[in-house]
PDB file of N, CA and C in Angstrom:
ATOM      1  N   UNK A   1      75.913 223.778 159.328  1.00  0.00           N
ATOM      2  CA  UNK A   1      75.638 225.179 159.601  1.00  0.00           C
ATOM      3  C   UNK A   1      75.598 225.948 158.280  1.00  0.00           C
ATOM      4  N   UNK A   2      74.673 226.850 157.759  1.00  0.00           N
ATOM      5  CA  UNK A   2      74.712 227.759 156.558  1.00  0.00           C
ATOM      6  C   UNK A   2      75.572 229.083 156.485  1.00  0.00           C
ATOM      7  N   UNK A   3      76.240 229.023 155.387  1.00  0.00           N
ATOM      8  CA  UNK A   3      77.446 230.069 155.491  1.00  0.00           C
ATOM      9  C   UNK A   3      76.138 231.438 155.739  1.00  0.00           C
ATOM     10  N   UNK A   4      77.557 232.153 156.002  1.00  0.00           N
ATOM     11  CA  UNK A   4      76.993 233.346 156.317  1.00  0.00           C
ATOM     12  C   UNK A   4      76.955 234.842 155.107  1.00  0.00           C
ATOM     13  N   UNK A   5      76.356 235.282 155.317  1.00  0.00           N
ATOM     14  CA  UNK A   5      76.071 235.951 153.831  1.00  0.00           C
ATOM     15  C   UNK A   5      76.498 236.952 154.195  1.00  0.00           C
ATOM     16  N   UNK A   6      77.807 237.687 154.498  1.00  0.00           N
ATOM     17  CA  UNK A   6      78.643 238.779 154.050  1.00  0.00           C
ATOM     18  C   UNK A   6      78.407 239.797 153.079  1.00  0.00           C
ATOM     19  N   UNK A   7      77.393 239.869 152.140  1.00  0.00           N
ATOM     20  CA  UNK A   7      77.268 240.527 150.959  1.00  0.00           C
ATOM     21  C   UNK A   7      75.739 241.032 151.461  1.00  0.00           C
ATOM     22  N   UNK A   8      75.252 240.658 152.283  1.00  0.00           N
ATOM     23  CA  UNK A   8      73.850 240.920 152.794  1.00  0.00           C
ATOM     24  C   UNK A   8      74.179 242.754 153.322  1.00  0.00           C
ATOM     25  N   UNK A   9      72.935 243.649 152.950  1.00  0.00           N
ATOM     26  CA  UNK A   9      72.953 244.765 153.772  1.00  0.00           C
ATOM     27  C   UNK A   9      72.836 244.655 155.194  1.00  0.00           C
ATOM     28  N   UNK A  10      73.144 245.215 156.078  1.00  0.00           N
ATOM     29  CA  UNK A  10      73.149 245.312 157.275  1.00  0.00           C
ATOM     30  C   UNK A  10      72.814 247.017 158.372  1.00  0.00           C
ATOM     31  N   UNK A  11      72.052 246.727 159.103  1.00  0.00           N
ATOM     32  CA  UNK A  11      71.740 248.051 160.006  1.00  0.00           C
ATOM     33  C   UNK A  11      72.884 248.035 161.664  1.00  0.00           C
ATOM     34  N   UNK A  12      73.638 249.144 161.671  1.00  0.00           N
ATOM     35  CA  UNK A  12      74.550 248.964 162.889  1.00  0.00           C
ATOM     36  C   UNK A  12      73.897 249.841 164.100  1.00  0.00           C
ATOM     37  N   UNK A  13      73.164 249.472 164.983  1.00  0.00           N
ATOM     38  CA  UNK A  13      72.742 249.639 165.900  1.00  0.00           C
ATOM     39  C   UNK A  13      73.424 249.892 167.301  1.00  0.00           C
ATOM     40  N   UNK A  14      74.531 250.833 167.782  1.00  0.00           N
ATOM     41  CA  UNK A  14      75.196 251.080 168.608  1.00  0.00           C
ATOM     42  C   UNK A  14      74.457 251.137 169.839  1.00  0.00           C
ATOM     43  N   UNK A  15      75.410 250.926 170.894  1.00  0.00           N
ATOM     44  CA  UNK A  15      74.912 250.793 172.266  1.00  0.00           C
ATOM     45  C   UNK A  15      74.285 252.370 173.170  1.00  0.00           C
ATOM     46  N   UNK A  16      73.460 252.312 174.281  1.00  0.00           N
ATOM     47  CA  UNK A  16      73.125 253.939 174.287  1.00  0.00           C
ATOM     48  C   UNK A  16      73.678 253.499 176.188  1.00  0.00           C
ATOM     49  N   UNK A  17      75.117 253.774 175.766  1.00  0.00           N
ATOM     50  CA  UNK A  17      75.345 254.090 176.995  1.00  0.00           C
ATOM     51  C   UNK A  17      75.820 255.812 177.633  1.00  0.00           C
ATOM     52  N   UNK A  18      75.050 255.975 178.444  1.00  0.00           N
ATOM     53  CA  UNK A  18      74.852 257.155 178.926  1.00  0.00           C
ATOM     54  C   UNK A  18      76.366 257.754 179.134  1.00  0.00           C
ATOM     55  N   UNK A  19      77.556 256.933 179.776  1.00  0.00           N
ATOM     56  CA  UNK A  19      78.442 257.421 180.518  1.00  0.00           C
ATOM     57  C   UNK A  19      79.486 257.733 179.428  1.00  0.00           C
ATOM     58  N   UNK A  20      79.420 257.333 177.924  1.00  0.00           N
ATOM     59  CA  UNK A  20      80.018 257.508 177.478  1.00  0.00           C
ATOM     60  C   UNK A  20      79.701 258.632 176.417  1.00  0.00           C
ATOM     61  N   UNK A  21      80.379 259.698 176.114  1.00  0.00           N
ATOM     62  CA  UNK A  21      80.152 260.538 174.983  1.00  0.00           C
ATOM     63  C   UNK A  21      80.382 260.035 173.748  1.00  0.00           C
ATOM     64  N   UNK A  22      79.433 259.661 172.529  1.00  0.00           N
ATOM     65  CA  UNK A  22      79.672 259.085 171.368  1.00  0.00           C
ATOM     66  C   UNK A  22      79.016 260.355 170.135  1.00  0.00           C
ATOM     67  N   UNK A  23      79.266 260.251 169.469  1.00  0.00           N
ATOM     68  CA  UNK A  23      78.755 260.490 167.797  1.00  0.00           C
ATOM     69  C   UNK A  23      78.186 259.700 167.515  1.00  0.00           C
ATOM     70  N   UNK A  24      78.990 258.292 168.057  1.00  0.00           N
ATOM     71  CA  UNK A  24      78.262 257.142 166.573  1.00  0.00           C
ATOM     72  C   UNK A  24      76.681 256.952 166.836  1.00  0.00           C
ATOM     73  N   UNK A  25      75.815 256.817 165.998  1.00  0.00           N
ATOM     74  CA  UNK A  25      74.728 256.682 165.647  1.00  0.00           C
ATOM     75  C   UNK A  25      74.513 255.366 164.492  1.00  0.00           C
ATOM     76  N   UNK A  26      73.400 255.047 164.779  1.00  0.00           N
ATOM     77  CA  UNK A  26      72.815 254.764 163.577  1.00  0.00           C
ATOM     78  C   UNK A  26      73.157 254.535 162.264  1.00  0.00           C
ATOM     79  N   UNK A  27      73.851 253.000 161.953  1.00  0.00           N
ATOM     80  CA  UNK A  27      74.075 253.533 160.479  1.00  0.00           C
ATOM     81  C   UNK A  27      73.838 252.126 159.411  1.00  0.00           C
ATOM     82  N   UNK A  28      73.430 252.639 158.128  1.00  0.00           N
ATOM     83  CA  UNK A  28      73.451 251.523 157.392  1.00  0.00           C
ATOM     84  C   UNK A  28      74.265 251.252 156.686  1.00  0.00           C
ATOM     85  N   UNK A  29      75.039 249.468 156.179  1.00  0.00           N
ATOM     86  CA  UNK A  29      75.691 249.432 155.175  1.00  0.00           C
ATOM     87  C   UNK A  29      75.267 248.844 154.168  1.00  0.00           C
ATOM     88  N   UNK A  30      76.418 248.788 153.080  1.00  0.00           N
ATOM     89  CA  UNK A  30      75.647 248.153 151.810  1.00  0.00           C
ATOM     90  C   UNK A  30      76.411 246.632 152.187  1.00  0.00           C
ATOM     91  N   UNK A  31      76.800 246.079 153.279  1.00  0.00           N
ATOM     92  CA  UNK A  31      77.148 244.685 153.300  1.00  0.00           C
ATOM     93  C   UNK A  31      77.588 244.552 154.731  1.00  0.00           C
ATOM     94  N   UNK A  32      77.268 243.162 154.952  1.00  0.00           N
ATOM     95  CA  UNK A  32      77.044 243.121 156.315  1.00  0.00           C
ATOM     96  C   UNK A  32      78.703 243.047 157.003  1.00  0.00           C
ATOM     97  N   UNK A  33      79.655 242.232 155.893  1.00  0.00           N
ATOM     98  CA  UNK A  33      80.780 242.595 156.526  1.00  0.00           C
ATOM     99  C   UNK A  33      81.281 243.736 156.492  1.00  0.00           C
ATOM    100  N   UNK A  34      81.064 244.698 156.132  1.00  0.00           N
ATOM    101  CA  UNK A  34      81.571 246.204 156.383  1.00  0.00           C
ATOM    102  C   UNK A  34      80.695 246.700 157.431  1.00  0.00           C
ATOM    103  N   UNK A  35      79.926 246.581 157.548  1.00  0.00           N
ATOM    104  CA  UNK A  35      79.087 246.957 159.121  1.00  0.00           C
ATOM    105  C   UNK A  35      80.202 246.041 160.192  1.00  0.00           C
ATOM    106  N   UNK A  36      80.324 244.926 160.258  1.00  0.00           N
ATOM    107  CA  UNK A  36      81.396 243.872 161.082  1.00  0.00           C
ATOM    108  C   UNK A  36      82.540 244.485 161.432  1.00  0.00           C
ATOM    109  N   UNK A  37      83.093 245.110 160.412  1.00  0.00           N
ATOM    110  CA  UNK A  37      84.522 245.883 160.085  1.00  0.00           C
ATOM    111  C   UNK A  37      83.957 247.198 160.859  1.00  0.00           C
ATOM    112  N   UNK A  38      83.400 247.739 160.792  1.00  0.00           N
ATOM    113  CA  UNK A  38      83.096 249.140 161.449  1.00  0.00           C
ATOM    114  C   UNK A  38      82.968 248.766 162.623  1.00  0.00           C
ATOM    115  N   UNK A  39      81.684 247.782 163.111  1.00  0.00           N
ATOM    116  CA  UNK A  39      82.058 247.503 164.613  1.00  0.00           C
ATOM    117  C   UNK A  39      83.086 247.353 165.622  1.00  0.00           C
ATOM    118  N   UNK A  40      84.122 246.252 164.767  1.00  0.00           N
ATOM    119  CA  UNK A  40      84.877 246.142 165.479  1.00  0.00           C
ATOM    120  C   UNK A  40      86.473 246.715 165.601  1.00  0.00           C
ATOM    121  N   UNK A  41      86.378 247.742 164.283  1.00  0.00           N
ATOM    122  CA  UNK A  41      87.723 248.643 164.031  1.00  0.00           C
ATOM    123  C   UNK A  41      87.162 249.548 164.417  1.00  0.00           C
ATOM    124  N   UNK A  42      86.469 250.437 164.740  1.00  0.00           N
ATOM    125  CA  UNK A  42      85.791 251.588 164.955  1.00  0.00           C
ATOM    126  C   UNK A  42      85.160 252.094 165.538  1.00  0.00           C
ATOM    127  N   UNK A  43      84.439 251.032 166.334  1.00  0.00           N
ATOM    128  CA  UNK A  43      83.556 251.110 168.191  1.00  0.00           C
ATOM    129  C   UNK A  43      84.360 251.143 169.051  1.00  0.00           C
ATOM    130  N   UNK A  44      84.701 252.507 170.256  1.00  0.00           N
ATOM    131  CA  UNK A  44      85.350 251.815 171.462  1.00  0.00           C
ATOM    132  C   UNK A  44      84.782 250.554 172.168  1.00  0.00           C
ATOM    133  N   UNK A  45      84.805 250.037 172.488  1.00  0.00           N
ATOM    134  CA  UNK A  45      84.628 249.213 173.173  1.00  0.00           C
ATOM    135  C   UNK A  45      83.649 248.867 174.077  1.00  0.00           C
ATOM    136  N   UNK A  46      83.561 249.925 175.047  1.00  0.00           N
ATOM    137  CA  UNK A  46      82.534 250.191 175.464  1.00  0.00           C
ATOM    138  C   UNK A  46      80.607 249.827 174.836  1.00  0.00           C
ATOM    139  N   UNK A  47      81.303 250.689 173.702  1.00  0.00           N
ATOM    140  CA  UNK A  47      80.100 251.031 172.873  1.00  0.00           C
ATOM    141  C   UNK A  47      79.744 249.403 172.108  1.00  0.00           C
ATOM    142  N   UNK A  48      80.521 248.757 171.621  1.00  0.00           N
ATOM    143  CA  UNK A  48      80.598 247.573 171.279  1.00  0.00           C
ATOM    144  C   UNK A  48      79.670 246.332 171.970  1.00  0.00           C
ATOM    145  N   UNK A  49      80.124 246.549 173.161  1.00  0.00           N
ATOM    146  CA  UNK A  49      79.620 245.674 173.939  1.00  0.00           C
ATOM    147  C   UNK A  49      77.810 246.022 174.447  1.00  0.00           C
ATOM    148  N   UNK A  50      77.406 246.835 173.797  1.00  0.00           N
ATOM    149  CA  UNK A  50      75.822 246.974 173.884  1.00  0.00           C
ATOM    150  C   UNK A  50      75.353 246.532 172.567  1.00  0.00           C
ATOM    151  N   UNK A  51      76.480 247.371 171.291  1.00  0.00           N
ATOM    152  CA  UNK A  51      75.734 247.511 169.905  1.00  0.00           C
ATOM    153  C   UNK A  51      75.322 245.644 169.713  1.00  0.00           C
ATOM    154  N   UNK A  52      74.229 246.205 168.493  1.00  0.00           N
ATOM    155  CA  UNK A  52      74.267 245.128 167.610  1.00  0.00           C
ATOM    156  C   UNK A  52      73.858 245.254 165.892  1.00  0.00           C
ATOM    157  N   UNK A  53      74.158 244.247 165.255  1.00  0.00           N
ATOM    158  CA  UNK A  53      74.036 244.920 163.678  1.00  0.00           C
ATOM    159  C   UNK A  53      72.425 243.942 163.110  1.00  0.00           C
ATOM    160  N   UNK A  54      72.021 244.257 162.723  1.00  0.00           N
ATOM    161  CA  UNK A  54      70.910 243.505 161.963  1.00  0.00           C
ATOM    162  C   UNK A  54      71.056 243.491 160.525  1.00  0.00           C
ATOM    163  N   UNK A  55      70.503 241.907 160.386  1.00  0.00           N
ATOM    164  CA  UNK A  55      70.812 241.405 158.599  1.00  0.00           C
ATOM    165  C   UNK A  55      69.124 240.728 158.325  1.00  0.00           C
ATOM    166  N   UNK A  56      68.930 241.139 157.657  1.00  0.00           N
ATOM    167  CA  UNK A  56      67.511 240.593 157.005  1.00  0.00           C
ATOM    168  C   UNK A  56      66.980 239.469 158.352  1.00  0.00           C
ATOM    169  N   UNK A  57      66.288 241.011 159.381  1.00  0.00           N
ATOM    170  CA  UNK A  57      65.534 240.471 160.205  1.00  0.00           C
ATOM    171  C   UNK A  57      66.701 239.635 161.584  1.00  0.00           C
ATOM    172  N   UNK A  58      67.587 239.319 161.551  1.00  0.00           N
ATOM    173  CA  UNK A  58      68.298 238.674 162.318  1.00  0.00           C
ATOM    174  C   UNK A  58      68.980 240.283 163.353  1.00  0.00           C
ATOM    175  N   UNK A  59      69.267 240.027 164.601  1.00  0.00           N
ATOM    176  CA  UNK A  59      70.243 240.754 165.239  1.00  0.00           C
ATOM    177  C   UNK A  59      71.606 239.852 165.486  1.00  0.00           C
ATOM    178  N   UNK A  60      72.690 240.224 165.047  1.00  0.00           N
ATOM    179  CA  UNK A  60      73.646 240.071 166.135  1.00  0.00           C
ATOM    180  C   UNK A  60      74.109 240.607 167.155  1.00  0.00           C
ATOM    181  N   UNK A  61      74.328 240.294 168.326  1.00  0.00           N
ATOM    182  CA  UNK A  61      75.109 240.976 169.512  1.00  0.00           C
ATOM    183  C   UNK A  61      76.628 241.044 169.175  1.00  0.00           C
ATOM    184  N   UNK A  62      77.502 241.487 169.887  1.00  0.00           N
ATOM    185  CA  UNK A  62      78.567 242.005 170.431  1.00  0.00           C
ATOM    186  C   UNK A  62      79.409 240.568 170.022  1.00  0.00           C
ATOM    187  N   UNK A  63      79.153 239.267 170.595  1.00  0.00           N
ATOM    188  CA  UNK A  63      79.813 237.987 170.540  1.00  0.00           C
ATOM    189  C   UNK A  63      79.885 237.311 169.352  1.00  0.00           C
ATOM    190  N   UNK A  64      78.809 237.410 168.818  1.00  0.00           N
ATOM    191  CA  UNK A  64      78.423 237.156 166.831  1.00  0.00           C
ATOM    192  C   UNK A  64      79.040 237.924 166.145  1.00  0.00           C
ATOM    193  N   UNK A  65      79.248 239.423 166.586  1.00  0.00           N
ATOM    194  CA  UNK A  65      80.197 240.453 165.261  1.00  0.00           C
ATOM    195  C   UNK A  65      81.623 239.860 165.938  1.00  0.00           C
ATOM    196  N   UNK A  66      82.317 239.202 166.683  1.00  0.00           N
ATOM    197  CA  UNK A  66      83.609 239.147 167.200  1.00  0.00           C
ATOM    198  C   UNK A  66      83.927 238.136 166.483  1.00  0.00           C
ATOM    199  N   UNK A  67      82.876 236.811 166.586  1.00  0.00           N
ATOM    200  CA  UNK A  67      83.087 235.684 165.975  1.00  0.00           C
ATOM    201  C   UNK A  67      83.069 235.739 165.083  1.00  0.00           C
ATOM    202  N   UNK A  68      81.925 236.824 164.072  1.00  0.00           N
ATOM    203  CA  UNK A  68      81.922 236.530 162.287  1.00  0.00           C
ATOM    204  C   UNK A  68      83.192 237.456 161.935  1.00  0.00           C
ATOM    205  N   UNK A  69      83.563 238.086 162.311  1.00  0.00           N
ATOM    206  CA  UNK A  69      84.792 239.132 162.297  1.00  0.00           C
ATOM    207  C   UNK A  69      86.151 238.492 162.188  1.00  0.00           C
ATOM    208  N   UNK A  70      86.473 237.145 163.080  1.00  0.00           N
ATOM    209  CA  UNK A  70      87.538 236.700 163.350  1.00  0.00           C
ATOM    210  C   UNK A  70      87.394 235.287 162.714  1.00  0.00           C
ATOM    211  N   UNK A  71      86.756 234.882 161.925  1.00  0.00           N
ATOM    212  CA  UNK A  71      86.079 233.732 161.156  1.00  0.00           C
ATOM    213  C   UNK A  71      86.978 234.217 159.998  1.00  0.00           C
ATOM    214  N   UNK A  72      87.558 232.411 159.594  1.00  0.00           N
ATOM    215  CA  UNK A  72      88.152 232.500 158.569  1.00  0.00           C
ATOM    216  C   UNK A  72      87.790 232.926 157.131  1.00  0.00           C
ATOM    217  N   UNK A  73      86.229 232.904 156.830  1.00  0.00           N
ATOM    218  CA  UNK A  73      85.768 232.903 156.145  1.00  0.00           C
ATOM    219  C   UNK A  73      85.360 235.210 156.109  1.00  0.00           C
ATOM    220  N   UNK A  74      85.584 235.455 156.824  1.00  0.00           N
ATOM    221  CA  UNK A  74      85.278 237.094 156.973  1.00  0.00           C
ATOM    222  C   UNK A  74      86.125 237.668 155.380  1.00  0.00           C
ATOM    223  N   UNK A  75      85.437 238.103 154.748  1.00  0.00           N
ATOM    224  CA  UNK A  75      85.886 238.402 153.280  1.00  0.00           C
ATOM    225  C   UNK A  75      87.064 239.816 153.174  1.00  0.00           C
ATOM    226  N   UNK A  76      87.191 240.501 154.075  1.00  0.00           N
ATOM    227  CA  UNK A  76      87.513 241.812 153.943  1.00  0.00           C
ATOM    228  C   UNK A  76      89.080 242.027 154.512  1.00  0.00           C
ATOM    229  N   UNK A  77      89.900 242.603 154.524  1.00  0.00           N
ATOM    230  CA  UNK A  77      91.199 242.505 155.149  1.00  0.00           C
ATOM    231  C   UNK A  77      91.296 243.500 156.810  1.00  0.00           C
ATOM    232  N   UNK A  78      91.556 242.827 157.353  1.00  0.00           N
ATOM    233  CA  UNK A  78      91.399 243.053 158.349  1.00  0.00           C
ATOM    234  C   UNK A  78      92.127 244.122 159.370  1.00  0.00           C
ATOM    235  N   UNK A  79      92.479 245.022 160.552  1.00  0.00           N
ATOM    236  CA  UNK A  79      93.552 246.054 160.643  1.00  0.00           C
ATOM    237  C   UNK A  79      94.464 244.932 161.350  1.00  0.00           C
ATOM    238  N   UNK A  80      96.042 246.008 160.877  1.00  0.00           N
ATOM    239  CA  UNK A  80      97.237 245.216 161.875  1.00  0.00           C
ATOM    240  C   UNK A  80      96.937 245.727 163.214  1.00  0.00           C
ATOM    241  N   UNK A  81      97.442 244.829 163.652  1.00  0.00           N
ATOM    242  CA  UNK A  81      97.449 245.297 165.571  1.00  0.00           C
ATOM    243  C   UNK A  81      98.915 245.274 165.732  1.00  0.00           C
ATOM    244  N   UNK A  82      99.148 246.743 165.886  1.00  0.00           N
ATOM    245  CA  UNK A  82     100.466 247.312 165.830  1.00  0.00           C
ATOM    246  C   UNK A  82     101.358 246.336 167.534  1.00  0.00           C
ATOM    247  N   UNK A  83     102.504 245.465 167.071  1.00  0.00           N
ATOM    248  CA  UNK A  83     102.988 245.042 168.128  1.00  0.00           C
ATOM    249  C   UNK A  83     103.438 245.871 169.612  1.00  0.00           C
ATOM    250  N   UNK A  84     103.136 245.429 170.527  1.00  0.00           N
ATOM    251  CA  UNK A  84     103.582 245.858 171.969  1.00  0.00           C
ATOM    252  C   UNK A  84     105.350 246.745 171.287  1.00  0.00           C
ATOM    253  N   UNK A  85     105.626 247.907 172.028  1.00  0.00           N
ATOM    254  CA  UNK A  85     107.304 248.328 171.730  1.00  0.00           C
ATOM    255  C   UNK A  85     107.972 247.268 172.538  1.00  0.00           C
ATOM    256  N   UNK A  86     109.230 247.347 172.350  1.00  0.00           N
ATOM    257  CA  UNK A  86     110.195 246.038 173.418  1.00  0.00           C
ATOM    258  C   UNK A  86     110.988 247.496 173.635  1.00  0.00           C
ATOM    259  N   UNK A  87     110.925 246.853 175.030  1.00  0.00           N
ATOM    260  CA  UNK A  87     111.745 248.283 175.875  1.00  0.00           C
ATOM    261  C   UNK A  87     113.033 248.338 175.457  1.00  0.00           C
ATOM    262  N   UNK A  88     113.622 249.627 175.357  1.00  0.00           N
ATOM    263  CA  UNK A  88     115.078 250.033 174.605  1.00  0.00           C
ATOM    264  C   UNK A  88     116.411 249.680 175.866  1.00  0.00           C
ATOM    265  N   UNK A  89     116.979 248.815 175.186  1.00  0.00           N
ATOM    266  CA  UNK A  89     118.256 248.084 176.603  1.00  0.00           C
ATOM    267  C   UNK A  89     119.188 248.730 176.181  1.00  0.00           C
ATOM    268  N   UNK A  90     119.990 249.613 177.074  1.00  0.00           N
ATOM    269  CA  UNK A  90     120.921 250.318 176.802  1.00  0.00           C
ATOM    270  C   UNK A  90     122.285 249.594 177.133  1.00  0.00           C
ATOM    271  N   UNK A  91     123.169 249.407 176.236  1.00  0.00           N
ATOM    272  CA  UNK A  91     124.423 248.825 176.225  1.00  0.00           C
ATOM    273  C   UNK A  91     125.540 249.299 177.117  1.00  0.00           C
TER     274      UNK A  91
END
């Protein structure tokens, strides 16, 4: 399989779902993993699951930004996912 080129520009193409009120639009980056990183730190969810990003002619969907995102090889540092609270036991 050919690595994936992370350093490539990329176009982020968000989903046009009606039911949801968005801003996000349209946007370009100067690398395809920071478009990756925006998708998936920064799209509700919703919106996610329509968008897709394009890299020199290629689209990815929704399942390709999850996978190149969570790929060991994803160059960028990634957000913490703040742990569940543990309920407070009173003594």
């Amino acid at each position: 399989m050919k690595p994936f080129d992370f350093s490539a520009p990329a176009e982020l193409f968000p989903s046009r779902n009606r039911k949801i009120a968005s801003k996000v639009r349209y946007r370009r980056f100067d690398t395809a993993a920071d478009a990756i990183r925006f998708a998936v730190e920064e799209l509700p969810e919703p919106l996610l699951l329509g968008a897709y990003i394009e890299i020199n002619e290629a689209r990815l969907g929704h399942k390709d930004i999850r996978a190149l995102y969570d790929c060991d090889s994803y160059p960028l540092p990634k957000a913490v996912v703040a742990a569940p609270a543990e309920a407070a036991v009173d003594a």
